[in-house]
Structure formats: structure tokens, C-alpha cells
N, C-alpha and C. Protein backbone atom coordinates (compact mmCIF):
# COMPACT_ATOMS: atom_id res chain seq x y z
N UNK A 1 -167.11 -4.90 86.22
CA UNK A 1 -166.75 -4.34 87.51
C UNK A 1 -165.91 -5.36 88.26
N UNK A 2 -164.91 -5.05 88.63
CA UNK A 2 -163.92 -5.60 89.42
C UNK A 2 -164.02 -5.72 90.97
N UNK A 3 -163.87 -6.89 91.31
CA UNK A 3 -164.13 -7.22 92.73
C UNK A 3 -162.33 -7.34 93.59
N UNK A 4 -162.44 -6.64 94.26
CA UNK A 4 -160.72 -6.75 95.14
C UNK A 4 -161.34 -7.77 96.31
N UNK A 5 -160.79 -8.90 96.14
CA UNK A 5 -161.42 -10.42 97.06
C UNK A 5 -160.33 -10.04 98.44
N UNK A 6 -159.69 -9.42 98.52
CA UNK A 6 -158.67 -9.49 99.52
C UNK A 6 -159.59 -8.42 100.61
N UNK A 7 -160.55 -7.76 100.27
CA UNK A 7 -161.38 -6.67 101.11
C UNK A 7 -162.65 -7.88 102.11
N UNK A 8 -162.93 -8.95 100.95
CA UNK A 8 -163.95 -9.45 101.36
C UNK A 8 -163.27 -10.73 102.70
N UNK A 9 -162.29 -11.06 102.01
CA UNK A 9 -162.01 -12.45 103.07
C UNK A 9 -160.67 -11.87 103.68
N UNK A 10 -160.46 -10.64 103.65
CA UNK A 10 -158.88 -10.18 104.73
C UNK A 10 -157.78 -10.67 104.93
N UNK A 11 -157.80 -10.79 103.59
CA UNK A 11 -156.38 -12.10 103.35
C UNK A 11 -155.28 -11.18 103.27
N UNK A 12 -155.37 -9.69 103.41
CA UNK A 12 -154.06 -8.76 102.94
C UNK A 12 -153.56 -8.48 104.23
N UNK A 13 -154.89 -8.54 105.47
CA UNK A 13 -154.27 -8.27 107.16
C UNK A 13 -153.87 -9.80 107.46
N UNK A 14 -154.39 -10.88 106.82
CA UNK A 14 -153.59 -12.01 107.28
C UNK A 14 -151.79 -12.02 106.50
N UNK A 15 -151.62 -11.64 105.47
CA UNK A 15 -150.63 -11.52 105.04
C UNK A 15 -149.52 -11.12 105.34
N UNK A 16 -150.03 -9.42 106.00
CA UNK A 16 -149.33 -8.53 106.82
C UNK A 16 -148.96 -9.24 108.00
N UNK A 17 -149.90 -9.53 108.63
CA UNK A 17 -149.44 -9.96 110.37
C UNK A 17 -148.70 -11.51 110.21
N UNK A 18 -148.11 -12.38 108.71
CA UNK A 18 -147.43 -13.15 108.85
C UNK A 18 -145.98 -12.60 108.41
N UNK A 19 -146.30 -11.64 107.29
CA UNK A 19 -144.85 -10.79 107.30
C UNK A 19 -144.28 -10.09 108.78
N UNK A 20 -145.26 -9.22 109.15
CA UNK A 20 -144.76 -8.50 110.26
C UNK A 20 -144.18 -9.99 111.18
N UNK A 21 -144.60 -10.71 111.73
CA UNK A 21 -144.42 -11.86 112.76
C UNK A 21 -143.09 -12.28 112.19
N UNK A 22 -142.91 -12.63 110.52
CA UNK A 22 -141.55 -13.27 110.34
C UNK A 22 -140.56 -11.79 110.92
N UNK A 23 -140.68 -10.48 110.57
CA UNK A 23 -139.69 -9.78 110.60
C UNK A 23 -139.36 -9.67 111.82
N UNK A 24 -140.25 -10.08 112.65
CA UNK A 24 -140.40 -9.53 114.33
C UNK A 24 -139.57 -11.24 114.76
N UNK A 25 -139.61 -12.34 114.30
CA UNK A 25 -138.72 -13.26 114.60
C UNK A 25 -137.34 -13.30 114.45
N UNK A 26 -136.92 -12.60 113.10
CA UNK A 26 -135.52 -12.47 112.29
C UNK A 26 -134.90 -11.17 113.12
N UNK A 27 -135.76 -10.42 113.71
CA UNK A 27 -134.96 -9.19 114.12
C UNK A 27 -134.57 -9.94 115.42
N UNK A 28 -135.70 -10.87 116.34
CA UNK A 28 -135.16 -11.18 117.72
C UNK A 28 -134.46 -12.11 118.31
N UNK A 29 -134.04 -12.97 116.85
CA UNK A 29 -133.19 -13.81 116.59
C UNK A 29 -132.14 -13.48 117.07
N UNK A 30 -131.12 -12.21 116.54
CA UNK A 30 -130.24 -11.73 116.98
C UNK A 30 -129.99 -11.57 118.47
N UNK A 31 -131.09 -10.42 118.91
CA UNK A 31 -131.24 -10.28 120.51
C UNK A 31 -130.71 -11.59 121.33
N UNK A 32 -132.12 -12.42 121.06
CA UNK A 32 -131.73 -13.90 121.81
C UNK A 32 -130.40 -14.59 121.61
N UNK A 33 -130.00 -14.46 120.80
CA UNK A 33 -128.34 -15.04 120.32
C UNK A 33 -126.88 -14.63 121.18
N UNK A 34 -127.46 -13.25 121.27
CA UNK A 34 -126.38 -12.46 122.04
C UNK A 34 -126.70 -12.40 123.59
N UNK A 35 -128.06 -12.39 123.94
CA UNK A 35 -128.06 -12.14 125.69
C UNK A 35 -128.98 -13.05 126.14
N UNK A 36 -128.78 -14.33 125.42
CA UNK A 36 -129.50 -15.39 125.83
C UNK A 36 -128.95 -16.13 127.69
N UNK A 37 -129.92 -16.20 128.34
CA UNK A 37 -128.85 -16.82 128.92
C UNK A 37 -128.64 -18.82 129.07
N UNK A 38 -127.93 -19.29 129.65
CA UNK A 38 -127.60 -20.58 129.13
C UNK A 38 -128.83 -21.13 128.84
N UNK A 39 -129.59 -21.78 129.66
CA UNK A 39 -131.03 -22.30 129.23
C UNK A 39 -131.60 -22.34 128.67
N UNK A 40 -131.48 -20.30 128.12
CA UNK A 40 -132.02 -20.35 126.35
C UNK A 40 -131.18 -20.49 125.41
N UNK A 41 -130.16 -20.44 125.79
CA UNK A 41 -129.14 -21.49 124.46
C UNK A 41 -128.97 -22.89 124.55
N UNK A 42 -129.49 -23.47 125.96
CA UNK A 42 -129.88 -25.11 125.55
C UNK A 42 -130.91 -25.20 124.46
N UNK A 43 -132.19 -24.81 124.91
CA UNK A 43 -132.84 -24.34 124.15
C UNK A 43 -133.11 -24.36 122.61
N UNK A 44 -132.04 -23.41 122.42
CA UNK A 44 -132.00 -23.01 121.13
C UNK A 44 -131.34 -24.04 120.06
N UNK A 45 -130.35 -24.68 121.13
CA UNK A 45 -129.94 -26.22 120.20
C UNK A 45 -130.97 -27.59 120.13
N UNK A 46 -131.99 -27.49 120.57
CA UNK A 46 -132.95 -28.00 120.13
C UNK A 46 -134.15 -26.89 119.95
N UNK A 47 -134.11 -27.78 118.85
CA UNK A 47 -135.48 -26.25 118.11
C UNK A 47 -136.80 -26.69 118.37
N UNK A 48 -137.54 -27.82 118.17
CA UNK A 48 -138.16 -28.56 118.56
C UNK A 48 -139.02 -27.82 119.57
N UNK A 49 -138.18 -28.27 120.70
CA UNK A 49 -138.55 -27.63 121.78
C UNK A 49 -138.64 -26.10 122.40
N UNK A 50 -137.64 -25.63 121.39
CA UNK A 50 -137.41 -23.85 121.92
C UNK A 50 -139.17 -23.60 121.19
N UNK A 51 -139.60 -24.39 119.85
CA UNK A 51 -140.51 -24.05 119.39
C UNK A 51 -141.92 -23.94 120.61
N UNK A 52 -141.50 -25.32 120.92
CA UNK A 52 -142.77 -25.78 121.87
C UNK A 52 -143.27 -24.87 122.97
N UNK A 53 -142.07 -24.40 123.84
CA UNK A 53 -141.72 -23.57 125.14
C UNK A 53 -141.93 -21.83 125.27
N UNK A 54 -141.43 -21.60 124.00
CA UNK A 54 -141.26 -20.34 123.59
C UNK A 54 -141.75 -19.81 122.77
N UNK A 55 -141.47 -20.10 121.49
CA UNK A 55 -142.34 -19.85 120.26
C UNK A 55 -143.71 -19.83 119.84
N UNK A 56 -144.15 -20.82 121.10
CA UNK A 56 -145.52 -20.85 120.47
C UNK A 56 -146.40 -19.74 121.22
N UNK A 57 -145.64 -19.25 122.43
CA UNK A 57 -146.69 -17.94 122.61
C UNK A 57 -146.44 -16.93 121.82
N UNK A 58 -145.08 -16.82 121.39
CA UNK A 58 -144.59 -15.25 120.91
C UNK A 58 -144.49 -15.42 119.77
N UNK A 59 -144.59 -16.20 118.89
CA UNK A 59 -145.18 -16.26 116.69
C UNK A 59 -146.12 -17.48 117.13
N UNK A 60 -147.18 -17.48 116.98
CA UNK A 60 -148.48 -18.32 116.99
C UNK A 60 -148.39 -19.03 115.27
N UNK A 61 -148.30 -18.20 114.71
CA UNK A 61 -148.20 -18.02 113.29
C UNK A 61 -147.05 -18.77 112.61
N UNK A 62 -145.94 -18.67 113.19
CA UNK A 62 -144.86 -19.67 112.66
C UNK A 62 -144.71 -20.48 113.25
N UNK A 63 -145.62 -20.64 114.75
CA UNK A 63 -145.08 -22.18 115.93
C UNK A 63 -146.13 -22.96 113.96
N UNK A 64 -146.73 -22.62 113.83
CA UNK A 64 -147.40 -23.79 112.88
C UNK A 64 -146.65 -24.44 111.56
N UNK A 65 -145.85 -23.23 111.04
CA UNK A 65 -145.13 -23.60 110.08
C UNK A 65 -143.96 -24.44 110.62
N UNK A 66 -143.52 -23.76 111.41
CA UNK A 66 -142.28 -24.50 112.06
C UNK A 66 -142.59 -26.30 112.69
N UNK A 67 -144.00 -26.61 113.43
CA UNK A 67 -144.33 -27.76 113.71
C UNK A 67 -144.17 -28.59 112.27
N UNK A 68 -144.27 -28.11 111.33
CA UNK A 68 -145.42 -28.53 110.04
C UNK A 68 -143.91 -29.25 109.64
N UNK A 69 -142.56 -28.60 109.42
CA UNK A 69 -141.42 -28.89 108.97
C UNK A 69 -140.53 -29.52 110.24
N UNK A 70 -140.65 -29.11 111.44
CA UNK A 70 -139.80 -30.20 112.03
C UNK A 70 -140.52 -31.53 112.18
N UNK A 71 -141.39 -31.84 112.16
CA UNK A 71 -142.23 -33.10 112.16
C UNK A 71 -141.83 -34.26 110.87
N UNK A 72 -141.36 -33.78 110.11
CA UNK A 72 -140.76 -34.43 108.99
C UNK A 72 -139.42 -35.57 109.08
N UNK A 73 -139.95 -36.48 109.12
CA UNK A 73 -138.93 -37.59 109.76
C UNK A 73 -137.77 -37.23 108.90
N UNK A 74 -136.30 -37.66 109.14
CA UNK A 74 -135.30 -37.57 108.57
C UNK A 74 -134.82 -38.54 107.01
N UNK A 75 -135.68 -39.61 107.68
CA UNK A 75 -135.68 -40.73 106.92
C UNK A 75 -136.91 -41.37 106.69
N UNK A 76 -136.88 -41.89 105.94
CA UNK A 76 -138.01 -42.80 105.36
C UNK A 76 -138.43 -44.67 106.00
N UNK A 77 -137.41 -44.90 106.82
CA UNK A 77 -136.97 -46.02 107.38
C UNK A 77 -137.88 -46.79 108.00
N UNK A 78 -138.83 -45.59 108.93
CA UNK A 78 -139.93 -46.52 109.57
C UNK A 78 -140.92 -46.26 108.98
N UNK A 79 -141.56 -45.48 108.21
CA UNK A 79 -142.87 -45.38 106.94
C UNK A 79 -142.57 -46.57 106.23
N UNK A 80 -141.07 -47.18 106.02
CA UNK A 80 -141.04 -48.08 104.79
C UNK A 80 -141.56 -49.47 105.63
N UNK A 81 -141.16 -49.48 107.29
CA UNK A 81 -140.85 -50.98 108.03
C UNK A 81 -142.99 -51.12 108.03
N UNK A 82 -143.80 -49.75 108.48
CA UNK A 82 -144.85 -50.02 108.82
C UNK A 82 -145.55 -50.21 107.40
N UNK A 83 -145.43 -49.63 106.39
CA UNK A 83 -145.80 -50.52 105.01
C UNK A 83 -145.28 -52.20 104.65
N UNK A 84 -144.27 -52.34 105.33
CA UNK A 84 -143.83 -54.07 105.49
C UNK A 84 -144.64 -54.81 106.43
N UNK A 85 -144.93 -54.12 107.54
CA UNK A 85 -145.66 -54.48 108.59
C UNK A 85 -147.04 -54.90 107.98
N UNK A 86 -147.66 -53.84 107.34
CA UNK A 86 -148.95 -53.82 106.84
C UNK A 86 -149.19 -54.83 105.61
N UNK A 87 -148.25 -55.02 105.22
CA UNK A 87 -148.24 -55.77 103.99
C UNK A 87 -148.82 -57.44 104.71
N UNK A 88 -147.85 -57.57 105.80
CA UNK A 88 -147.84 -58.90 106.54
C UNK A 88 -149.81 -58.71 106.91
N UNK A 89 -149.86 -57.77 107.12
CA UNK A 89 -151.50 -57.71 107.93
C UNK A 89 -152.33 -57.85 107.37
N UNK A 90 -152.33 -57.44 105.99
CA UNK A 90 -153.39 -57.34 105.19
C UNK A 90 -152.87 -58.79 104.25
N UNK A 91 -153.69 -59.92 104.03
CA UNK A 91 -153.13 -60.74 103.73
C UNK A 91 -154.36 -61.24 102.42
N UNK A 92 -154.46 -61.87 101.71
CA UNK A 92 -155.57 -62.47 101.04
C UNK A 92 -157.26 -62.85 101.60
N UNK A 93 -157.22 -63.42 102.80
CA UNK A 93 -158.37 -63.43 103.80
C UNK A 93 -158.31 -62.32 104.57
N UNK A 94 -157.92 -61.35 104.39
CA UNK A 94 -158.67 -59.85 105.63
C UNK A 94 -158.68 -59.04 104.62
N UNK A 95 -158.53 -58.72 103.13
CA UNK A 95 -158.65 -57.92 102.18
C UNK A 95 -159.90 -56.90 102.16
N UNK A 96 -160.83 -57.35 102.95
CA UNK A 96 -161.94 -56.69 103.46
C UNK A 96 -162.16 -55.93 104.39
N UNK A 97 -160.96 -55.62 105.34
CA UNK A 97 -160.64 -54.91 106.79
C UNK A 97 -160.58 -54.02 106.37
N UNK A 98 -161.59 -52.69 107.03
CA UNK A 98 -161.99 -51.32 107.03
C UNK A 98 -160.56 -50.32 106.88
N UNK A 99 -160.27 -49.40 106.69
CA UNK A 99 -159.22 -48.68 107.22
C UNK A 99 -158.84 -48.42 108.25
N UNK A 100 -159.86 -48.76 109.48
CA UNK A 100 -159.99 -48.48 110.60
C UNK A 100 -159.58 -49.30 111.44
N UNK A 101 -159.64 -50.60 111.13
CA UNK A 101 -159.24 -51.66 111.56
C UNK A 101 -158.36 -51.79 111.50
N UNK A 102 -157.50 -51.66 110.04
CA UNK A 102 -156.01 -51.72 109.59
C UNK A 102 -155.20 -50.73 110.42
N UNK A 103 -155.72 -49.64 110.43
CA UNK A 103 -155.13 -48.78 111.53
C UNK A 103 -154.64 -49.00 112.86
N UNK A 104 -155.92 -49.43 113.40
CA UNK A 104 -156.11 -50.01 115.03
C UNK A 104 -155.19 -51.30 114.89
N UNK A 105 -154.98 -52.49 113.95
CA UNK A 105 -154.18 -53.58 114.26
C UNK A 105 -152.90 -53.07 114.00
N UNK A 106 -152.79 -52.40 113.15
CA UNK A 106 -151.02 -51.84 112.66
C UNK A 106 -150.71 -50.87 114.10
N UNK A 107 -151.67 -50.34 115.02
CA UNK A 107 -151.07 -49.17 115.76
C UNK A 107 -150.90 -50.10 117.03
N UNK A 108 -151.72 -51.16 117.51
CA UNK A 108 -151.84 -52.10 118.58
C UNK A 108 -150.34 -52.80 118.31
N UNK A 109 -149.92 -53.82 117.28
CA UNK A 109 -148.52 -54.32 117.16
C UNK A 109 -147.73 -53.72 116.86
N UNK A 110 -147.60 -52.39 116.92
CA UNK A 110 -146.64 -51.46 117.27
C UNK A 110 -146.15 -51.19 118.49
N UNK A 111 -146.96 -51.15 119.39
CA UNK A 111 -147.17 -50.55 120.97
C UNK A 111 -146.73 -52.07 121.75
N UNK A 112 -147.46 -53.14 121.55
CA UNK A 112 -147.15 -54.23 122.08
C UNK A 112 -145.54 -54.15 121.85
N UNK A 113 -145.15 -54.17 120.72
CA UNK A 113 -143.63 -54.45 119.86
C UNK A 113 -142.64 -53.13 120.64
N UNK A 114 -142.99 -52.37 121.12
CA UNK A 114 -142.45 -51.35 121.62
C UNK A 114 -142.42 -51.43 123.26
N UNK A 115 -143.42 -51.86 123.45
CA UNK A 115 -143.87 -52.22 125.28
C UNK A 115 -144.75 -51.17 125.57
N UNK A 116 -145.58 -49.84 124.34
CA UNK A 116 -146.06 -49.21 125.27
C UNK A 116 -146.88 -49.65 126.31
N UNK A 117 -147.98 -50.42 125.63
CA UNK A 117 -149.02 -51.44 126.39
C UNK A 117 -148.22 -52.82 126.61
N UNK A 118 -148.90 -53.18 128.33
CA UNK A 118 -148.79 -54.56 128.72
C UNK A 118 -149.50 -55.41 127.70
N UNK A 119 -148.76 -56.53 127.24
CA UNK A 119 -149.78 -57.61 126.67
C UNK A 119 -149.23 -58.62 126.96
N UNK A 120 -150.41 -59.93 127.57
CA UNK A 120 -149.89 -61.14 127.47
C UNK A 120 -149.19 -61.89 126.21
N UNK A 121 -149.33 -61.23 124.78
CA UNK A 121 -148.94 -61.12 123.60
C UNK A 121 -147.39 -61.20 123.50
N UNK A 122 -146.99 -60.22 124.51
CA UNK A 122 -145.54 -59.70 124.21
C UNK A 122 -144.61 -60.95 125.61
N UNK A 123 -145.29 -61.30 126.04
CA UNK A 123 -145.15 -62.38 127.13
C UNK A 123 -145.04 -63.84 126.48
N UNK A 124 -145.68 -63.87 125.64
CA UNK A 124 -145.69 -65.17 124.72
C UNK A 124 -144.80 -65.42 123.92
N UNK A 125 -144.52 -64.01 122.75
CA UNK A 125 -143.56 -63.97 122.19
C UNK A 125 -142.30 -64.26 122.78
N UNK A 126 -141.89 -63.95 124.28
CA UNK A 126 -140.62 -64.00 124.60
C UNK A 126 -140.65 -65.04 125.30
N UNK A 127 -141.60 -65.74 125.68
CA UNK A 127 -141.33 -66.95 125.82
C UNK A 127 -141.35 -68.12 124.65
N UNK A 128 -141.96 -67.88 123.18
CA UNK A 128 -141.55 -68.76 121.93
C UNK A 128 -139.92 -68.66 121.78
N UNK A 129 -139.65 -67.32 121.82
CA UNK A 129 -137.95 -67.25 121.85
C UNK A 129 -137.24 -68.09 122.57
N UNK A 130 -137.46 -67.99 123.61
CA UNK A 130 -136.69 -68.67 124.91
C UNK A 130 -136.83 -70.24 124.32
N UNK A 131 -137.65 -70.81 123.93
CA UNK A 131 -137.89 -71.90 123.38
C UNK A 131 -136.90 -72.26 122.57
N UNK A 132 -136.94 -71.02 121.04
CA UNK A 132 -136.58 -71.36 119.96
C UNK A 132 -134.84 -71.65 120.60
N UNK A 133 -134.15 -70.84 121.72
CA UNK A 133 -133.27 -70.53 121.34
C UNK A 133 -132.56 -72.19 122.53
N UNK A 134 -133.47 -72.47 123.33
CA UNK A 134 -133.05 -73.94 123.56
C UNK A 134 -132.99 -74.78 122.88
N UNK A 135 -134.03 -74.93 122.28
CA UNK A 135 -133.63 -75.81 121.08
C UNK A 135 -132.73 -75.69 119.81
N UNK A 136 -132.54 -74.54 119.79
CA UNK A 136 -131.16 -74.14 119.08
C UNK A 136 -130.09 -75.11 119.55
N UNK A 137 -129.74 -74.59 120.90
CA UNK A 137 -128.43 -75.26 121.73
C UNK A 137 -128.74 -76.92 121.97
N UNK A 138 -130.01 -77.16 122.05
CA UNK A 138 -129.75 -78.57 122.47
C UNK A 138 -129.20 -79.28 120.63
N UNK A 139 -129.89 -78.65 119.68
CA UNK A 139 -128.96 -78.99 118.19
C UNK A 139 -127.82 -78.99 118.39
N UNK A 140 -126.84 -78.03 118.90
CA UNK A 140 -125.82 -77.58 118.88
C UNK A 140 -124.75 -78.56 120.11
N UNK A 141 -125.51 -78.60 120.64
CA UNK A 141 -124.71 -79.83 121.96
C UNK A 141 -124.73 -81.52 120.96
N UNK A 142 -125.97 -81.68 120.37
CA UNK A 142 -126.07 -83.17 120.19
C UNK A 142 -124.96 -83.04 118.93
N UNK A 143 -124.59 -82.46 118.62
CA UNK A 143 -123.59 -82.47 116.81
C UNK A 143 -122.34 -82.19 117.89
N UNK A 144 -122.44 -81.62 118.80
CA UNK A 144 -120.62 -81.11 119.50
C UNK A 144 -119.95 -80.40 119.10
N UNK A 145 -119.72 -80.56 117.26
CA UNK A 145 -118.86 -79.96 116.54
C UNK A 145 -118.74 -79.05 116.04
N UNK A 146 -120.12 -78.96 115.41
CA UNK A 146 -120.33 -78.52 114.08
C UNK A 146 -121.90 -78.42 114.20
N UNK A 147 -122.47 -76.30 114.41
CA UNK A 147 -123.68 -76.27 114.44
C UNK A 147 -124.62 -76.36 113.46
N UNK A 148 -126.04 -76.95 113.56
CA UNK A 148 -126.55 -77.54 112.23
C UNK A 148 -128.17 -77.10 112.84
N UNK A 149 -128.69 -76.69 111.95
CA UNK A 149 -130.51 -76.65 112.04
C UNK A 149 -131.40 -78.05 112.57
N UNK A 150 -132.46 -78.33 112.95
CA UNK A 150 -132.78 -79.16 113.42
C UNK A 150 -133.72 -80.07 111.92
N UNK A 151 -133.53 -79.30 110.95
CA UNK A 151 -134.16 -79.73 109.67
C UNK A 151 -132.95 -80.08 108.96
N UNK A 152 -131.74 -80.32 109.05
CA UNK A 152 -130.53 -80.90 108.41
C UNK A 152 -130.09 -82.31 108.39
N UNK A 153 -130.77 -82.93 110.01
CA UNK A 153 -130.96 -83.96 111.00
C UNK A 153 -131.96 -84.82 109.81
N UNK A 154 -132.88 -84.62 109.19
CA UNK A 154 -133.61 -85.12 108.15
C UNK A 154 -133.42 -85.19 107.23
N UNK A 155 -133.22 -86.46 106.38
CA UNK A 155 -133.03 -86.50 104.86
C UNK A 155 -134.15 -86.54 103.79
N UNK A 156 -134.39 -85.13 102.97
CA UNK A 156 -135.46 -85.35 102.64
C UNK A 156 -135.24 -86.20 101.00
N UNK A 157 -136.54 -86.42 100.23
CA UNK A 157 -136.35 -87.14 98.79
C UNK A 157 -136.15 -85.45 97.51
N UNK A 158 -135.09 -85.58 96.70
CA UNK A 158 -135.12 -84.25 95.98
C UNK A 158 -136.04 -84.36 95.23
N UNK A 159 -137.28 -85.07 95.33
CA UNK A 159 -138.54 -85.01 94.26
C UNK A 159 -139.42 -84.22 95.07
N UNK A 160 -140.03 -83.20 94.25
CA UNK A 160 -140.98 -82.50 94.40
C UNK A 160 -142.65 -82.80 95.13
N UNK A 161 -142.83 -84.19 94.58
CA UNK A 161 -143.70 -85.10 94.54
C UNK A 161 -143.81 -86.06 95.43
N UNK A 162 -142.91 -86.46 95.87
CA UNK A 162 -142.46 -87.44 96.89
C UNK A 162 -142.78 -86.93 98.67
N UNK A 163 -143.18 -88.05 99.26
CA UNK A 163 -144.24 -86.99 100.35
C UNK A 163 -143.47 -87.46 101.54
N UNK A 164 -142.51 -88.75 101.38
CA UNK A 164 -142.19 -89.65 102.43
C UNK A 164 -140.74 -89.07 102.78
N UNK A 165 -140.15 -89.27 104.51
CA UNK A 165 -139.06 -89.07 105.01
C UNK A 165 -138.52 -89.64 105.35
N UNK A 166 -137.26 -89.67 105.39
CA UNK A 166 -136.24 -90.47 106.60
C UNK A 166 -136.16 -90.52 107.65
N UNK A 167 -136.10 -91.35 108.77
CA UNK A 167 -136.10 -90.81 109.99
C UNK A 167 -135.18 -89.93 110.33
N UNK A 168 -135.48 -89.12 111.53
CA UNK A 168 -133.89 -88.14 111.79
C UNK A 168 -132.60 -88.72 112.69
N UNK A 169 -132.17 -88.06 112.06
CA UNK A 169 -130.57 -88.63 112.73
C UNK A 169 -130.28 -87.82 114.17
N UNK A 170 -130.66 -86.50 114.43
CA UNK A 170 -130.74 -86.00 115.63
C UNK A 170 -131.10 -86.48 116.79
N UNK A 171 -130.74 -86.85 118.17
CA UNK A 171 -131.45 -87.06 119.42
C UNK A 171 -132.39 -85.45 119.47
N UNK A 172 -131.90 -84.41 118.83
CA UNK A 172 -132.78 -83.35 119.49
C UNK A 172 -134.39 -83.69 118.52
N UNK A 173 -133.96 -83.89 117.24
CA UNK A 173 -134.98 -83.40 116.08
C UNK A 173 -135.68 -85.09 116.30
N UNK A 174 -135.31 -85.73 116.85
CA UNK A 174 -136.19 -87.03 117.29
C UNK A 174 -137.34 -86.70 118.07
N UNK A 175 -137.63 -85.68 118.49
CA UNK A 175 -138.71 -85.78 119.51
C UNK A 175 -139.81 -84.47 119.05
N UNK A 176 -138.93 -84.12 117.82
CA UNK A 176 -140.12 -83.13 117.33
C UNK A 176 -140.69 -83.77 115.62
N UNK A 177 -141.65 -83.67 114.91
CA UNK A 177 -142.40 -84.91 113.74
C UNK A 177 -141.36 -84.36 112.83
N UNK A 178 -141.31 -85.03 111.85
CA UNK A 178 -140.39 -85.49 110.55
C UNK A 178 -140.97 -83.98 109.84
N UNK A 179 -140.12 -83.45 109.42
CA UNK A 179 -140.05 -82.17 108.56
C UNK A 179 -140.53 -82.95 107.24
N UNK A 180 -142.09 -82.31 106.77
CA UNK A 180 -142.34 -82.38 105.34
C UNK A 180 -142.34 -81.72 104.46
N UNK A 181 -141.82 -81.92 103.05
CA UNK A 181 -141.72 -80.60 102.51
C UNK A 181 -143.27 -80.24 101.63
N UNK A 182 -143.76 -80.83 101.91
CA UNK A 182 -145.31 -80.85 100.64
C UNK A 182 -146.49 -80.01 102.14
N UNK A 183 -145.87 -79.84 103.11
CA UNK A 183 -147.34 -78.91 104.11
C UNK A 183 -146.46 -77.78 104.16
């Protein structure tokens, strides 16, 4: 004896009322096209939003499909930067951090990195910059000529093994310790 499953779970009136809804979109497509007035042809050049505004009272049924596909980034660009990000986070000593955690630290240096949230974090950072980038220039003033790193100023030994330095030749890189290459 044969069971028709579409009687028991009404999957043939859900079927119907997503056909009927597409045909009832494709027919009013037209309408709106022709006696739209401007607003709904701003509108309509962003879909996004015509979805958000409009669509979602009058196809309930396709505002979902339609969310489901415009939500689809164009590119892969920042999925790839926050797997780089994460890579940096998850390091040999935190290999044990919950998913939850990884989440919460990857979504926190996002927001800081963006400005959603105030952080004294993002205050620090731009003041290490401000740092880095004086001491850039004061390199760049003491040579006059010819700009050079503040680790160039040091002559190191080409042995691997060898732990000892030269003093530096820089007035700038004089006042910060002898670049080692063995720490």
C-alpha cells in the first residue's frame, strides 16, 4: 500500500503558493517597470533594498530566497584576510581556545580595526605608529642623503653563530640596543 507523503506534510500547498508567489512576482515585475514612480525606480536599482522595503511584505517567500543570494559577497577577499587574521590568533600556545573564543577575539579586532568600538587598543596602536614613523625620519635626517633602516646603522657578523655586534654608526640607532640576530 502506497503512502502519497505530500497529503501528510503539505508539501504540494507549499509548492503551489511558491509557484503561484514566483508567477505573481514575474507578472508585477512588468507593472512596476512601467508605472513605477521615481523612488520606486531608485529602488529598483538597488535590489537589496527594494527587497528589504517592499518585497518582504508582498513575496514573504522569495524576500528569503532573494536574502539567501544577495548576501553572497562578490569576492572572496575578506573571508580570505579573516582566515589570515585567524591564522595570526590561533598560534601554538592558544591551540586550545574554544570556538567561541576564537570567534569573540577575531570579531573584537575587527571592530576595534574598523572603529566600531572605542578602545584604548586602537589609541595605542596609533600612537606606536606615530612613533614608528619619527623614528623613521629622524633615520632619514641623520644619513641626509640617502634613506636607510635603523638596522643598516649596525654591522652585523655573517656567522650564524656569532652573537656579538658592532657598535652603530647612527646618532638615531645609538640610543636604541644593538640589533641581535640570535633573539
Amino acid at each position: 500500500m502506497a503512502v502519497d507523503l505530500h497529503l501528510l506534510t503539505n508539501s504540494k500547498n507549499k509548492k503551489q503558493r511558491r509557484v503561484r508567489q514566483l508567477k505573481e512576482y514575474f507578472d508585477a515585475l512588468v507593472t512596476d517597470l512601467t508605472t513605477a514612480s521615481e523612488h520606486e525606480l531608485k529602488l529598483l536599482k538597488k535590489p537589496f533594498e527594494w527587497w528589504l522595503q517592499v518585497g518582504k511584505k508582498t513575496y514573504p517567500i522569495l524576500f528569503k530566497i532573494a536574502v539567501d543570494f544577495l548576501s553572497i559577497p562578490s569576492t572572496s577577499c575578506e573571508c580570505e584576510r579573516c582566515f589570515s587574521s585567524a591564522r595570526r590568533t590561533i598560534t601554538c600556545d592558544r591551540n586550545s581556545l574554544s570556538r567561541d573564543a576564537i570567534e569573540a577575539l577575531q570579531l573584537q579586532k575587527n571592530w576595534i580595526q574598523r572603529r566600531v568600538v572605542k578602545s584604548p587598543l586602537a589609541e595605542l596602536a596609533k600612537h606606536v605608529q606615530n612613533v614608528d614613523k619619527k623614528r623613521s625620519c629622524q633615520v632619514i635626517d641623520s644619513n641626509s642623503s640617502t634613506p636607510t633602516s635603523s638596522l643598516e646603522g649596525s654591522s652585523t657578523s655573517n656567522s650564524s653563530t656569532s652573537s656579538s655586534t658592532s657598535t652603530p654608526t647612527s646618532s638615531a640607532s645609538q640610543s636604541e640596543p644593538p640589533y641581535d640576530e640570535n633573539t
